[in-house]
Each structure stands twice: as structure tokens, then as C-alpha cells.
Protein backbone atom coordinates (compact mmCIF):
# COMPACT_ATOMS: atom_id res chain seq x y z
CA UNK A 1 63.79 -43.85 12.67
CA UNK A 2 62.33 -47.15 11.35
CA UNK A 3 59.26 -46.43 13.61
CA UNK A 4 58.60 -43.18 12.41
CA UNK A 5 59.31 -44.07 8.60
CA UNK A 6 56.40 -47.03 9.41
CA UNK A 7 53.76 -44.30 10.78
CA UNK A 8 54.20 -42.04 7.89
CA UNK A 9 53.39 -44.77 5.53
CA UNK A 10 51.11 -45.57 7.66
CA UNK A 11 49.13 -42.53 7.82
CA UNK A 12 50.40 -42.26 3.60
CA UNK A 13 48.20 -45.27 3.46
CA UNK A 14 45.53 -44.22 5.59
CA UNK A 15 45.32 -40.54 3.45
CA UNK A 16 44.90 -42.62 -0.10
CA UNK A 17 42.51 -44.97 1.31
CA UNK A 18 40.80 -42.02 2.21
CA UNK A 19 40.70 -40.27 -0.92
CA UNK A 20 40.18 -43.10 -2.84
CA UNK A 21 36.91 -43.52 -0.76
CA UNK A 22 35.63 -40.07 -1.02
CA UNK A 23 36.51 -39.84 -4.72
CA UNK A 24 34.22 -43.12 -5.35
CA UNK A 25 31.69 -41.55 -3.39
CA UNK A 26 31.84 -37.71 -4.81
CA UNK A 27 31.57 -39.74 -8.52
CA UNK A 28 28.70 -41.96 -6.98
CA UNK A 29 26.78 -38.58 -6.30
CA UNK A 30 27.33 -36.61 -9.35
CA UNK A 31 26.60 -39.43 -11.18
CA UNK A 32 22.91 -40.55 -9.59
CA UNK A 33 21.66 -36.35 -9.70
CA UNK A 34 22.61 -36.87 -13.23
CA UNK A 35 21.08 -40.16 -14.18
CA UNK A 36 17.87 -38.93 -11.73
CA UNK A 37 18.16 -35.87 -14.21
CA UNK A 38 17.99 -38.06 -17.32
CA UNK A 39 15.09 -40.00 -15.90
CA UNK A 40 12.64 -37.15 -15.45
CA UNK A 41 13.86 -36.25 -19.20
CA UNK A 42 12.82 -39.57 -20.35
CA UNK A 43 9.72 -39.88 -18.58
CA UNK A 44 8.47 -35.81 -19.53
CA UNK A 45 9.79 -36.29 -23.16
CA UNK A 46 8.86 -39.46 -24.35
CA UNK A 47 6.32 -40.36 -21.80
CA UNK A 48 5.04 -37.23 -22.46
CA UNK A 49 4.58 -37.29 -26.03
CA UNK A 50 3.05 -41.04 -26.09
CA UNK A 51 0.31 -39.74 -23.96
CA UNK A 52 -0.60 -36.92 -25.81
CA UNK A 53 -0.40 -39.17 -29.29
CA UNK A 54 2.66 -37.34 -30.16
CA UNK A 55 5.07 -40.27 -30.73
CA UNK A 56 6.64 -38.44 -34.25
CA UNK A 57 8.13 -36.41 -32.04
CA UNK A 58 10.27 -39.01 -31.11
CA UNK A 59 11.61 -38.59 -34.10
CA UNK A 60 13.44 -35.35 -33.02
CA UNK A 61 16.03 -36.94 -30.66
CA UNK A 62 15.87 -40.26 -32.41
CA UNK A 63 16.12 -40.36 -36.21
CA UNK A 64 13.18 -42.74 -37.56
CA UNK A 65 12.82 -43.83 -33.84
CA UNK A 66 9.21 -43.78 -34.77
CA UNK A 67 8.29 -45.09 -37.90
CA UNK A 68 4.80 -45.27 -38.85
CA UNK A 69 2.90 -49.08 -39.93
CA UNK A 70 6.01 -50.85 -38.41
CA UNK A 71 3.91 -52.03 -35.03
CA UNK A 72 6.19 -54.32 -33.92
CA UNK A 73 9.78 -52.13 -34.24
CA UNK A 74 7.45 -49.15 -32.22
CA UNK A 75 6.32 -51.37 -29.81
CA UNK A 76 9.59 -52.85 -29.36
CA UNK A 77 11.35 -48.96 -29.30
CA UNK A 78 8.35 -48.13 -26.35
CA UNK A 79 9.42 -51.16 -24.38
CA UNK A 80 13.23 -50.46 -24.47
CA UNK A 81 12.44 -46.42 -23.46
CA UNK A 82 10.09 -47.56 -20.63
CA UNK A 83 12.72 -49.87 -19.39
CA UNK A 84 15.88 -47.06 -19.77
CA UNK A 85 13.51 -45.28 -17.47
CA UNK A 86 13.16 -48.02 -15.18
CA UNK A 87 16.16 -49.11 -14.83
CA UNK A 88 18.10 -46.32 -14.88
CA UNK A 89 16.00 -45.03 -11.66
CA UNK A 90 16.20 -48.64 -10.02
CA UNK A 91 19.89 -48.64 -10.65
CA UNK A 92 20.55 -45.50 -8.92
CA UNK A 93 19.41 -46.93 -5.37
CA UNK A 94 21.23 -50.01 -6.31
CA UNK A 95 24.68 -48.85 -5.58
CA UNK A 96 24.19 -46.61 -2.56
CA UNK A 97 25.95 -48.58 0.12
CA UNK A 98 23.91 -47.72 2.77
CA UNK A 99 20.77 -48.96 0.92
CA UNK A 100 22.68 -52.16 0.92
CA UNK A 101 23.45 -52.35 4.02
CA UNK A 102 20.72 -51.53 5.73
CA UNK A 103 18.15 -52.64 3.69
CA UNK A 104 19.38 -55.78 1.92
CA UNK A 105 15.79 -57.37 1.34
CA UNK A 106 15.06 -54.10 -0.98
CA UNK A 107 18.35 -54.28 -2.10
CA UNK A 108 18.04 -57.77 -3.55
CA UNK A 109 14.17 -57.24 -5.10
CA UNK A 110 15.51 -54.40 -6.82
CA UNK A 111 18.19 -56.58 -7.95
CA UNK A 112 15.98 -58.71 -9.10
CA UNK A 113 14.33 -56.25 -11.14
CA UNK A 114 17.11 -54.41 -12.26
CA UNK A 115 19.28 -57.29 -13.75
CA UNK A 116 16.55 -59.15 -15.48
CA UNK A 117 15.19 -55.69 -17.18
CA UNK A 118 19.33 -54.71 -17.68
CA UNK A 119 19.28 -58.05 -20.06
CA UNK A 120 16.06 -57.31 -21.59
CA UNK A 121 17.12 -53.70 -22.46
CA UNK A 122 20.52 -55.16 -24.59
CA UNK A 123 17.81 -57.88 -26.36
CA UNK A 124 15.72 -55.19 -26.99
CA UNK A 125 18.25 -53.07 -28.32
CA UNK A 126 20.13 -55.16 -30.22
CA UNK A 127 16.90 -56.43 -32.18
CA UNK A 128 16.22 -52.81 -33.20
CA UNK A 129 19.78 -52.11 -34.45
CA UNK A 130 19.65 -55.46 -36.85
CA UNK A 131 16.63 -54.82 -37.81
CA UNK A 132 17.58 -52.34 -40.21
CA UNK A 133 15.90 -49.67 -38.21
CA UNK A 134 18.31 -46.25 -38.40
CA UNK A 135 19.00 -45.14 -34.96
CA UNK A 136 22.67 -44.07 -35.53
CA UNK A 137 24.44 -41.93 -37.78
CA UNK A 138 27.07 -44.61 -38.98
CA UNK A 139 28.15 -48.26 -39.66
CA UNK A 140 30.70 -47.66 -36.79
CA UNK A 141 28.24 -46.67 -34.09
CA UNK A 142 25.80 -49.05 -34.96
CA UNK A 143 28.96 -51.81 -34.69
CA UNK A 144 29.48 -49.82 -31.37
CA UNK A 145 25.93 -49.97 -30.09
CA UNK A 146 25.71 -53.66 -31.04
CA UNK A 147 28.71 -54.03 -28.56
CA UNK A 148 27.24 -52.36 -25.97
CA UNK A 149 24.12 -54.28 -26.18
CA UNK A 150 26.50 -57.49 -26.09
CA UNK A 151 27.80 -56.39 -22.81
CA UNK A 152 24.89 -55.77 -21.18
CA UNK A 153 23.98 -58.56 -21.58
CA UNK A 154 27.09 -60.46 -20.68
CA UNK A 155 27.14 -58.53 -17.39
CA UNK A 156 23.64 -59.08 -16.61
CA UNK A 157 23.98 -63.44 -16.33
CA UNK A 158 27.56 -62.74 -14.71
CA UNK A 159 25.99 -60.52 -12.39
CA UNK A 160 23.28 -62.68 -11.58
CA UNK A 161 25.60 -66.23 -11.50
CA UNK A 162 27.47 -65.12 -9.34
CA UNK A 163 24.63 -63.96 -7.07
CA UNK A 164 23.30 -66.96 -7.14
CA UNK A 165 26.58 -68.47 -6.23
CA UNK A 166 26.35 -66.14 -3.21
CA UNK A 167 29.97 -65.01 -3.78
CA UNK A 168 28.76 -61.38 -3.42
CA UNK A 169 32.56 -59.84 -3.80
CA UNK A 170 32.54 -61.04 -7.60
CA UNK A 171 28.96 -60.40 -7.94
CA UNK A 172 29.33 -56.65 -6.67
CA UNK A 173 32.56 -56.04 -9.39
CA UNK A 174 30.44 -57.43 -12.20
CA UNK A 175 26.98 -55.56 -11.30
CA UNK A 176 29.07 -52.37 -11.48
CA UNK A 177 30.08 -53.42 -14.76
CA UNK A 178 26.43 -53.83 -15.62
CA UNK A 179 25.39 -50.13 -14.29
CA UNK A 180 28.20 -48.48 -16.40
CA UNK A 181 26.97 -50.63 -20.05
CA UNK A 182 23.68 -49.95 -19.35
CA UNK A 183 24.42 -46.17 -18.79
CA UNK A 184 26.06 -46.08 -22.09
CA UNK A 185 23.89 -44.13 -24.16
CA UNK A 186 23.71 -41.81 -21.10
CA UNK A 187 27.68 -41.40 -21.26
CA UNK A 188 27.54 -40.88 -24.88
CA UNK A 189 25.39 -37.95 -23.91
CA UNK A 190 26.90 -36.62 -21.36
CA UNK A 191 30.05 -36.88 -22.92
CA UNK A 192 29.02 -35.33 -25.92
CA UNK A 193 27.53 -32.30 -24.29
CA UNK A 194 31.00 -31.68 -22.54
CA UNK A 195 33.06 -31.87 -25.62
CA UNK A 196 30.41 -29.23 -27.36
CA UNK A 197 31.05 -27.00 -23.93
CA UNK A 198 35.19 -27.43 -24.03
CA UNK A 199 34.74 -26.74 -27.46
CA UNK A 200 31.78 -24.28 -28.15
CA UNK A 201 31.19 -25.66 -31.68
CA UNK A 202 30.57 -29.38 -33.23
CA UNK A 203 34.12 -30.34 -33.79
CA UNK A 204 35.03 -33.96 -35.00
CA UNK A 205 31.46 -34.39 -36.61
CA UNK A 206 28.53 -33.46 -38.76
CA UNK A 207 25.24 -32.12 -36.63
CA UNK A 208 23.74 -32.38 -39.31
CA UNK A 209 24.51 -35.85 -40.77
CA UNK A 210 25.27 -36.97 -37.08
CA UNK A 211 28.72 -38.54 -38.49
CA UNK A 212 32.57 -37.67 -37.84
CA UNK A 213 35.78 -38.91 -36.08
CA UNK A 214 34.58 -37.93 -32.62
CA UNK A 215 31.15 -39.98 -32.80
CA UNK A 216 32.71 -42.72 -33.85
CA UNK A 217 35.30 -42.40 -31.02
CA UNK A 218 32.52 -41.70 -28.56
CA UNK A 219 30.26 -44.74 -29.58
CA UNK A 220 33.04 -47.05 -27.96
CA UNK A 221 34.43 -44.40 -25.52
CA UNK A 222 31.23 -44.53 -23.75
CA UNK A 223 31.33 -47.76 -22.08
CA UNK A 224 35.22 -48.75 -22.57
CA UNK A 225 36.07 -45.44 -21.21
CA UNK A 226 33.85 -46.05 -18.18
CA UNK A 227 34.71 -49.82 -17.66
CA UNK A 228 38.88 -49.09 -17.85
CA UNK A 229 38.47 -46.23 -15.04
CA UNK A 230 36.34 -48.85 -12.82
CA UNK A 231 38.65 -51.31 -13.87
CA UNK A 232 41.59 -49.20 -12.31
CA UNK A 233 39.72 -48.07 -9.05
CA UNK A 234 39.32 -51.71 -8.44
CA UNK A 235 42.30 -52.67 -8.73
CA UNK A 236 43.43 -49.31 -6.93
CA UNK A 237 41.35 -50.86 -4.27
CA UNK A 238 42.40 -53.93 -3.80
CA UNK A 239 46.07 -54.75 -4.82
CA UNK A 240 46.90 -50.72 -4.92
CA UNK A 241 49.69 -49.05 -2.95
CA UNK A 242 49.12 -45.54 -1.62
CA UNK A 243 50.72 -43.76 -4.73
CA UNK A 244 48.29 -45.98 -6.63
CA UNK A 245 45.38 -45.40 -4.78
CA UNK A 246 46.41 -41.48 -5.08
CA UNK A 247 46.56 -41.53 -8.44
CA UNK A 248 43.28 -43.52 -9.16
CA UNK A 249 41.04 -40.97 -6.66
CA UNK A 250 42.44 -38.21 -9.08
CA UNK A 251 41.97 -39.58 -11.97
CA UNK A 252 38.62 -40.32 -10.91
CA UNK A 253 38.19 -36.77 -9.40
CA UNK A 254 38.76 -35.04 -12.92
CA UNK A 255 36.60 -37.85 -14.79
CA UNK A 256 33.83 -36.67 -11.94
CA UNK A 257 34.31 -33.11 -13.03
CA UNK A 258 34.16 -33.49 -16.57
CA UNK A 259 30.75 -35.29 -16.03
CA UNK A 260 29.56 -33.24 -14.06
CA UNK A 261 30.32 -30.14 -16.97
CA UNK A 262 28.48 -32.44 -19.40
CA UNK A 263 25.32 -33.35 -17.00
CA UNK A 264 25.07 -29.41 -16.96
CA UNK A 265 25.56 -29.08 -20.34
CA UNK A 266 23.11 -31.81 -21.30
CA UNK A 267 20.44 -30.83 -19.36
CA UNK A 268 20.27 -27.71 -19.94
CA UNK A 269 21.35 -27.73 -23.53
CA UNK A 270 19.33 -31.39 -24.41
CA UNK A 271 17.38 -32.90 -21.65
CA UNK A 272 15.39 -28.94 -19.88
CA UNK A 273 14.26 -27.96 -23.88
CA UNK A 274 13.30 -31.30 -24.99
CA UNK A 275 11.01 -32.26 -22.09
CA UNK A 276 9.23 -29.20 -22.37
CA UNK A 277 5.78 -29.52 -24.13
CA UNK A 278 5.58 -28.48 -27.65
């Protein structure tokens, strides 16, 4: 009896690990066609429009994003979108494990690019929220924003300290931490797209004003939302038993379906129609 109690938990075990795994990996994939997704959107949209001299059509995703005789703000907007593209398509290789593994040199370079670039983009971003610049529809997101910025760069020197340190377990944990902050205002999309699909109408806020309940929840929902469900599959992971390590893959399974609804949503409802030439 006590023998075949130990090899059902021990196939139990072997089932959660398992699904824990393939969860990780099924969010891992959703999430990079996404992100690859937004990156053709930034490049078409706003790369687009800055070669053709069109930059005040920024203006129609981002309110006073471009704001003519202010040089310095522009410049300082152009930088952070050229870097969001970037980083957001260096960042995608970065957490394939088989990249990793079997290419650690490229691994590391891109590291090296993607962390230093990861701390400029929360500098970057930060300076144009205090500088009075209007990106936001609110005091609260801007508070939010200015959060996120702060975390990005907090992850970015933990991420790189402990690299340097060579204690690549900690490392690993915090540059995770780093891809979901930076990835915020990609969340906030994505997540906003999926409540306007559940929903089929702009519940919680304003379109027009850009203000409500539900922004304001999303500003901070859409990196503390991220960070608590990596925060659990880590610990899942690690210290988890097989009922928690079943209960963090399907948590993780319905936050993978969710985004994927909103990646649909956004890119056909945001990203497809804006990148097209006007």
C-alpha cells in the first residue's frame, strides 16, 4: 500500500511539473507572436510616419506625443520609441531557453544590449512624464507610469548585479522581472483591448477624455498584475507541491488565454489600422 500511495504521488508530482512546464512555455509563445506583433506596429507606425515627415501623426495614439518647437522632449519621445522597438524585439530571443542554452555568447551580447537600453527606456520615460509633457489621461496613470519607469529601472541594475556576480539563478528571476516592466505599456494594451472585447463597449472609462475607474486600475494592473503571477509560478516552481504547481499552470493557462483574446483584439482593432499608411 505505502508503495503504491508513493508512485501515485510520484507520478502526481511528475503530472504538475509537467503542466507547470508546458503552461510557462504555451504563455512564453503567445506572448513573443504578440510582442513580435507590436514590434512591426511600432516600427510601420511610427517609423513609418518619421520617414515620411509625418510625426503629428503621432499625435493620434499619443496625445501631444509630438509637440511642435519642443526639440528636446521630441527627440527624447523618438529615442524612447526606437528603443521600445529594440528592446522589445531583443527581449523576445532573450527568454527562449534554447537560445540560452545553446547559444550563450548571443545570449549574453543581447543581454548586454537589452538591460542597458531596458534602463535607458525608464530614464527616458520618466523624464518625459515630469516634464509636464501630457502622455496620460490622469494624475493616477501618470503616478502609475512613473512607477513603472521606477521599476525598470530597479530591475535593470538588479538584473545586471547579479550577472555580474555570476549567480545566474537570481539573475534569471530578476531579468524576468525586467521583461514584464518593460512590457508594461504593452500589457496595458493588450489588456485593454480584451476588456473592450469581454465587454463590447468602453466600460469603466471615458474614450474620449481617456479617464475612468478601469484606466486607473489598469495603469498599475499592468505590471503588478504581471509581476504577482510570475511571482507565484516561481514560487510554484521552486518550493510548490503538486496541488500548487496545478494550480499555478492554470492560473497561468487562463491569464495566457485572456492575452491571447487581447493580442487579437489589439492588433486587429489598434496595432493592423494604425500601421497602415494614411
Amino acid at each position: 500500500m505505502d508503495i503504491a500511495v508513493l508512485g501515485d504521488r510520484s507520478r502526481l508530482a511528475s503530472v504538475a511539473h509537467t503542466a507547470l512546464k508546458t503552461a510557462a512555455a504555451f504563455w512564453l509563445a503567445v506572448a513573443m507572436v504578440g510582442q513580435l506583433i507590436f514590434v512591426v506596429y511600432i516600427a510601420s507606425f511610427y517609423g513609418g510616419s518619421a520617414v515620411r515627415g509625418q510625426l503629428l501623426s503621432w499625435n493620434r495614439v499619443l496625445p501631444h506625443g509630438y509637440v511642435v518647437g519642443n526639440t528636446i522632449g521630441n527627440s527624447v519621445l523618438a529615442g524612447h520609441l526606437l528603443f521600445a522597438a529594440v528592446i522589445t524585439f531583443s527581449g523576445v530571443f532573450q527568454l527562449i531557453p534554447q537560445i540560452r542554452a545553446r547559444y550563450p555568447v548571443f545570449h549574453r551580447w543581447n543581454g548586454r544590449l537589452y538591460v542597458p537600453i531596458a534602463f535607458t527606456m525608464g530614464s527616458t520615460g520618466l523624464y518625459l512624464l515630469m516634464s509636464g509633457r501630457t502622455v496620460v489621461g490622469d494624475a493616477p496613470q501618470s503616478v502609475a507610469l512613473e512607477i513603472n519607469a521606477i521599476l525598470i529601472m530597479v530591475c535593470a541594475v538588479q538584473a545586471w548585479r547579479f550577472a555580474v556576480a555570476r549567480d545566474f539563478h537570481t539573475h534569471r528571476q530578476w531579468a524576468l522581472r525586467l521583461f514584464l516592466v518593460v512590457s508594461g505599456v504593452w500589457f496595458f494594451r493588450v489588456g485593454l483591448m480584451f476588456w473592450l472585447l469581454l465587454n463590447q463597449a468602453p466600460v469603466g472609462f471615458d474614450p474620449h477624455t481617456f479617464k475612468g475607474p478601469f484606466l486607473t486600475c489598469l495603469s498599475f494592473g499592468q505590471y503588478l498584475l504581471p509581476l504577482a503571477v510570475l511571482e507565484t509560478y516561481l514560487r510554484a516552481k521552486e518550493r510548490g507541491g503538486a496541488t500548487g504547481k496545478l494550480a499555478a499552470a492554470g492560473g497561468l493557462l487562463v491569464m495566457t488565454l485572456a492575452m491571447g483574446a487581447g493580442i487579437f483584439a489589439a492588433t486587429m482593432g489598434m496595432w493592423l489600422p494604425q500601421a497602415r499608411p494614411r
